[in-house]
C-alpha atoms as a PDB file:
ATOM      1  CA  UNK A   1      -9.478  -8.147   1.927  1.00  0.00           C
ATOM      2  CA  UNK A   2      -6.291  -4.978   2.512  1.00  0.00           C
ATOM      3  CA  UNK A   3      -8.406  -1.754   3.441  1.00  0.00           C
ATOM      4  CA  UNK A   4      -7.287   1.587   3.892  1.00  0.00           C
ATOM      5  CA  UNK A   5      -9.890   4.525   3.674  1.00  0.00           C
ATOM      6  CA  UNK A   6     -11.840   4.024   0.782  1.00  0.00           C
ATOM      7  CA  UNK A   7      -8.999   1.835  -1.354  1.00  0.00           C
ATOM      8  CA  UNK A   8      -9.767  -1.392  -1.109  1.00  0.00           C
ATOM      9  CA  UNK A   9      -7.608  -4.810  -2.163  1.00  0.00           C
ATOM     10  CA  UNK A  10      -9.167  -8.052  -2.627  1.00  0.00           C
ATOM     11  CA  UNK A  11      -6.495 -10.781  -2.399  1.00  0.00           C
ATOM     12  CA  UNK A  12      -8.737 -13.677  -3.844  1.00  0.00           C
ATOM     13  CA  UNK A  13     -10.028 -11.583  -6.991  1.00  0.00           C
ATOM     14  CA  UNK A  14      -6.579  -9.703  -6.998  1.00  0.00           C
ATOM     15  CA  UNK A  15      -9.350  -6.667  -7.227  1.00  0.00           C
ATOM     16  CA  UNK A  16      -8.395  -3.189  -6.717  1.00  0.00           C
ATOM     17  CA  UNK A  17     -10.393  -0.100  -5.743  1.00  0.00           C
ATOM     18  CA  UNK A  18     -10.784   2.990  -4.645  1.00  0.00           C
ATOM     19  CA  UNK A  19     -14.007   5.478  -4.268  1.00  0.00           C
ATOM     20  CA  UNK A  20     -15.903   1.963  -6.044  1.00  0.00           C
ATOM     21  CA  UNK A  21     -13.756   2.564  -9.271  1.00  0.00           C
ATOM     22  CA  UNK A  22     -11.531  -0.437 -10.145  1.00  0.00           C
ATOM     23  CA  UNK A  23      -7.774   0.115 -10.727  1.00  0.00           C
ATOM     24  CA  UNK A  24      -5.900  -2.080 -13.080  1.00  0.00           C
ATOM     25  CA  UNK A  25      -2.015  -2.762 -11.371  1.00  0.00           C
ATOM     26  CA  UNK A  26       0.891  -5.007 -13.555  1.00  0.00           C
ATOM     27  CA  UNK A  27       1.857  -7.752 -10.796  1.00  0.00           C
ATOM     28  CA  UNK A  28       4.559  -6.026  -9.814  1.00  0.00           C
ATOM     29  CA  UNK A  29       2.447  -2.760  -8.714  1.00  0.00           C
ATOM     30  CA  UNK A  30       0.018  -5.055  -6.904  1.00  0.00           C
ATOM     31  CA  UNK A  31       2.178  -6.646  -4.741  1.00  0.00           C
ATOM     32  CA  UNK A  32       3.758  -3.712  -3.654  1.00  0.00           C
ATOM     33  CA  UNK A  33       0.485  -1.903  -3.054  1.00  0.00           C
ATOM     34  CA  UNK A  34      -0.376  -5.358  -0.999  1.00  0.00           C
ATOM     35  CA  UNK A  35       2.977  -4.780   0.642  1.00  0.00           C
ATOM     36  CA  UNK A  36       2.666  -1.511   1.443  1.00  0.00           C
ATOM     37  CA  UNK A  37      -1.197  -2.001   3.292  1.00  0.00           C
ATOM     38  CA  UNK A  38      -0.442  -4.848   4.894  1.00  0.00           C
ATOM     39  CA  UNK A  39       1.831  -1.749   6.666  1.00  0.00           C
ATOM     40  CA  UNK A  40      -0.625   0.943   6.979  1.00  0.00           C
ATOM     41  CA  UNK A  41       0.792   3.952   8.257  1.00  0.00           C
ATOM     42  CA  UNK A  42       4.333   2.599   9.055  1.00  0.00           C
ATOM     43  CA  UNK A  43       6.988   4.213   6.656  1.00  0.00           C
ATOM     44  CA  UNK A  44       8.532   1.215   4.710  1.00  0.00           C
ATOM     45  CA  UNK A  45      12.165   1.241   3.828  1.00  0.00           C
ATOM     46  CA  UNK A  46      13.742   0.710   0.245  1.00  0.00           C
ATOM     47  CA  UNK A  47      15.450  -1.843   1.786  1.00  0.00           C
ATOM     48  CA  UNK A  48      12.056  -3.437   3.368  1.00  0.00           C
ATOM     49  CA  UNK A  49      10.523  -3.129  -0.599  1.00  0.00           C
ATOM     50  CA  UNK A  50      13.568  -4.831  -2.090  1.00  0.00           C
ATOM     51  CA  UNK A  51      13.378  -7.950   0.242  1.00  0.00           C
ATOM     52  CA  UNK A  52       9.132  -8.091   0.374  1.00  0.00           C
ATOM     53  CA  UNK A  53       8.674  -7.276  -2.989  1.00  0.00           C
ATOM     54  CA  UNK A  54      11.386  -8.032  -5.717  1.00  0.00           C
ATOM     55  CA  UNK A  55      12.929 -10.835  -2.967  1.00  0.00           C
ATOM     56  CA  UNK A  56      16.160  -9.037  -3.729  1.00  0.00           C
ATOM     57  CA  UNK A  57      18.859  -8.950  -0.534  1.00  0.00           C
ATOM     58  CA  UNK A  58      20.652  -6.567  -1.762  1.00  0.00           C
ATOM     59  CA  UNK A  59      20.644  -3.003  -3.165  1.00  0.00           C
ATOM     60  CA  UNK A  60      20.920  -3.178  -7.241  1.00  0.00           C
ATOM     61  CA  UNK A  61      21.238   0.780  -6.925  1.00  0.00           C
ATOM     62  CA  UNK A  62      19.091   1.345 -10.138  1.00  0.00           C
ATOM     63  CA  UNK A  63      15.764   3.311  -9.456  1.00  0.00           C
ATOM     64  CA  UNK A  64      13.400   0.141  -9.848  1.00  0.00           C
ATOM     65  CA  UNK A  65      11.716   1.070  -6.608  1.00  0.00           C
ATOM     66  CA  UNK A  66      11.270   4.695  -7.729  1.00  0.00           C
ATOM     67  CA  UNK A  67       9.606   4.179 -10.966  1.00  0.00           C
ATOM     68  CA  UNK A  68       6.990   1.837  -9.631  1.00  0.00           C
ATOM     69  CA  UNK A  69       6.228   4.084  -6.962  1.00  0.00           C
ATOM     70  CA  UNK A  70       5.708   6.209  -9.411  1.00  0.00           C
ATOM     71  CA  UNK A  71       3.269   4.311 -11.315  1.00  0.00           C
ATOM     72  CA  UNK A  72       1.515   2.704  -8.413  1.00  0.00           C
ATOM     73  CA  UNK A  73       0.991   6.367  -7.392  1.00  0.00           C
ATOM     74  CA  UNK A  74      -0.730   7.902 -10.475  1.00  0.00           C
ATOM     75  CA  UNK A  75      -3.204   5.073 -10.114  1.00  0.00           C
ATOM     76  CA  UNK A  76      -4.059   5.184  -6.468  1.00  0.00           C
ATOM     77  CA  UNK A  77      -3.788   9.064  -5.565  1.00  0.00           C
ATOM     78  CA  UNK A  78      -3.951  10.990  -8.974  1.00  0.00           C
ATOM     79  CA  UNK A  79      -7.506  10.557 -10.403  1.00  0.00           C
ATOM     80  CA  UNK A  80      -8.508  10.817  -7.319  1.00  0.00           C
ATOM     81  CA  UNK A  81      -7.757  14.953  -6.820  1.00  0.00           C
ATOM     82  CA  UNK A  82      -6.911  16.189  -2.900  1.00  0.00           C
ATOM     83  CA  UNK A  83      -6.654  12.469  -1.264  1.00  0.00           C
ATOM     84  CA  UNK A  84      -3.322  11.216  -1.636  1.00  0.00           C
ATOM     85  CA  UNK A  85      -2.606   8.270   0.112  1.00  0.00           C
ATOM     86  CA  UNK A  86       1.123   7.329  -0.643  1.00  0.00           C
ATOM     87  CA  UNK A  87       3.806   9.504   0.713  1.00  0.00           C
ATOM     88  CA  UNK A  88       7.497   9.879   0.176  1.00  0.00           C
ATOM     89  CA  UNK A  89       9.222  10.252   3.713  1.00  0.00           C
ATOM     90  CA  UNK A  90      12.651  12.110   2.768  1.00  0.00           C
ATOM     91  CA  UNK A  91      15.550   9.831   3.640  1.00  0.00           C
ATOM     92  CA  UNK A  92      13.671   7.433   4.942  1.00  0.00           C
ATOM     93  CA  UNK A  93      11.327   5.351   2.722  1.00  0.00           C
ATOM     94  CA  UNK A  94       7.108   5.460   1.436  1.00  0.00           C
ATOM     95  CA  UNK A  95       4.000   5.056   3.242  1.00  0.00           C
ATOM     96  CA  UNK A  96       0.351   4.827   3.081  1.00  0.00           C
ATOM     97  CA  UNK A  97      -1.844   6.512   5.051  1.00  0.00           C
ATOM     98  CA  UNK A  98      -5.404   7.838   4.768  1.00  0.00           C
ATOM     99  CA  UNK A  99      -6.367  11.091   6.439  1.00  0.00           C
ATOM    100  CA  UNK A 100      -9.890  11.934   6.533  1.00  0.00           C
END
């Protein structure tokens, strides 16, 4: 079991939740949200997501990593109003963090 705050990732089940409501990923989204809290806190490169989650070593330079960001992000921080959890770092990469 990933935790952070109150999302929660069960890698048996392959479960998602957050605030006890289950969130349905595509494969793709979950491993990159099991990528990203398996680095809690720690801003993680587009580099870093390109080797851990699409095994690619190099840069494709098409906006892959943006649109599931995207997506992964209106189902972990958007229904859930004031308590974002994944954050862009400008010119640097994403990362997950929960502030009480």
């Amino acid at each position: 079991m990933l935790e952070l705050g109150d999302l929660k990732l069960d890698l048996l089940s392959r479960r998602v939740e957050r605030e006890g409501q289950i969130i349905d990923l595509q494969p793709r989204e979950y491993k990159l949200l099991e990528f990203l809290l398996r680095r809690p806190n720690q801003v993680v490169t587009r580099t870093m997501l390109l080797e851990g989650v699409w095994e690619y070593h190099f840069d494709p330079q098409t906006n892959v990593i943006d649109v599931h960001i995207s997506r992964l992000r209106s189902k972990i921080d958007k229904p859930f109003k004031g308590k974002q959890m994944l954050f862009t770092e400008r010119g640097a990469g994403y990362a997950l963090r929960y502030d009480e």
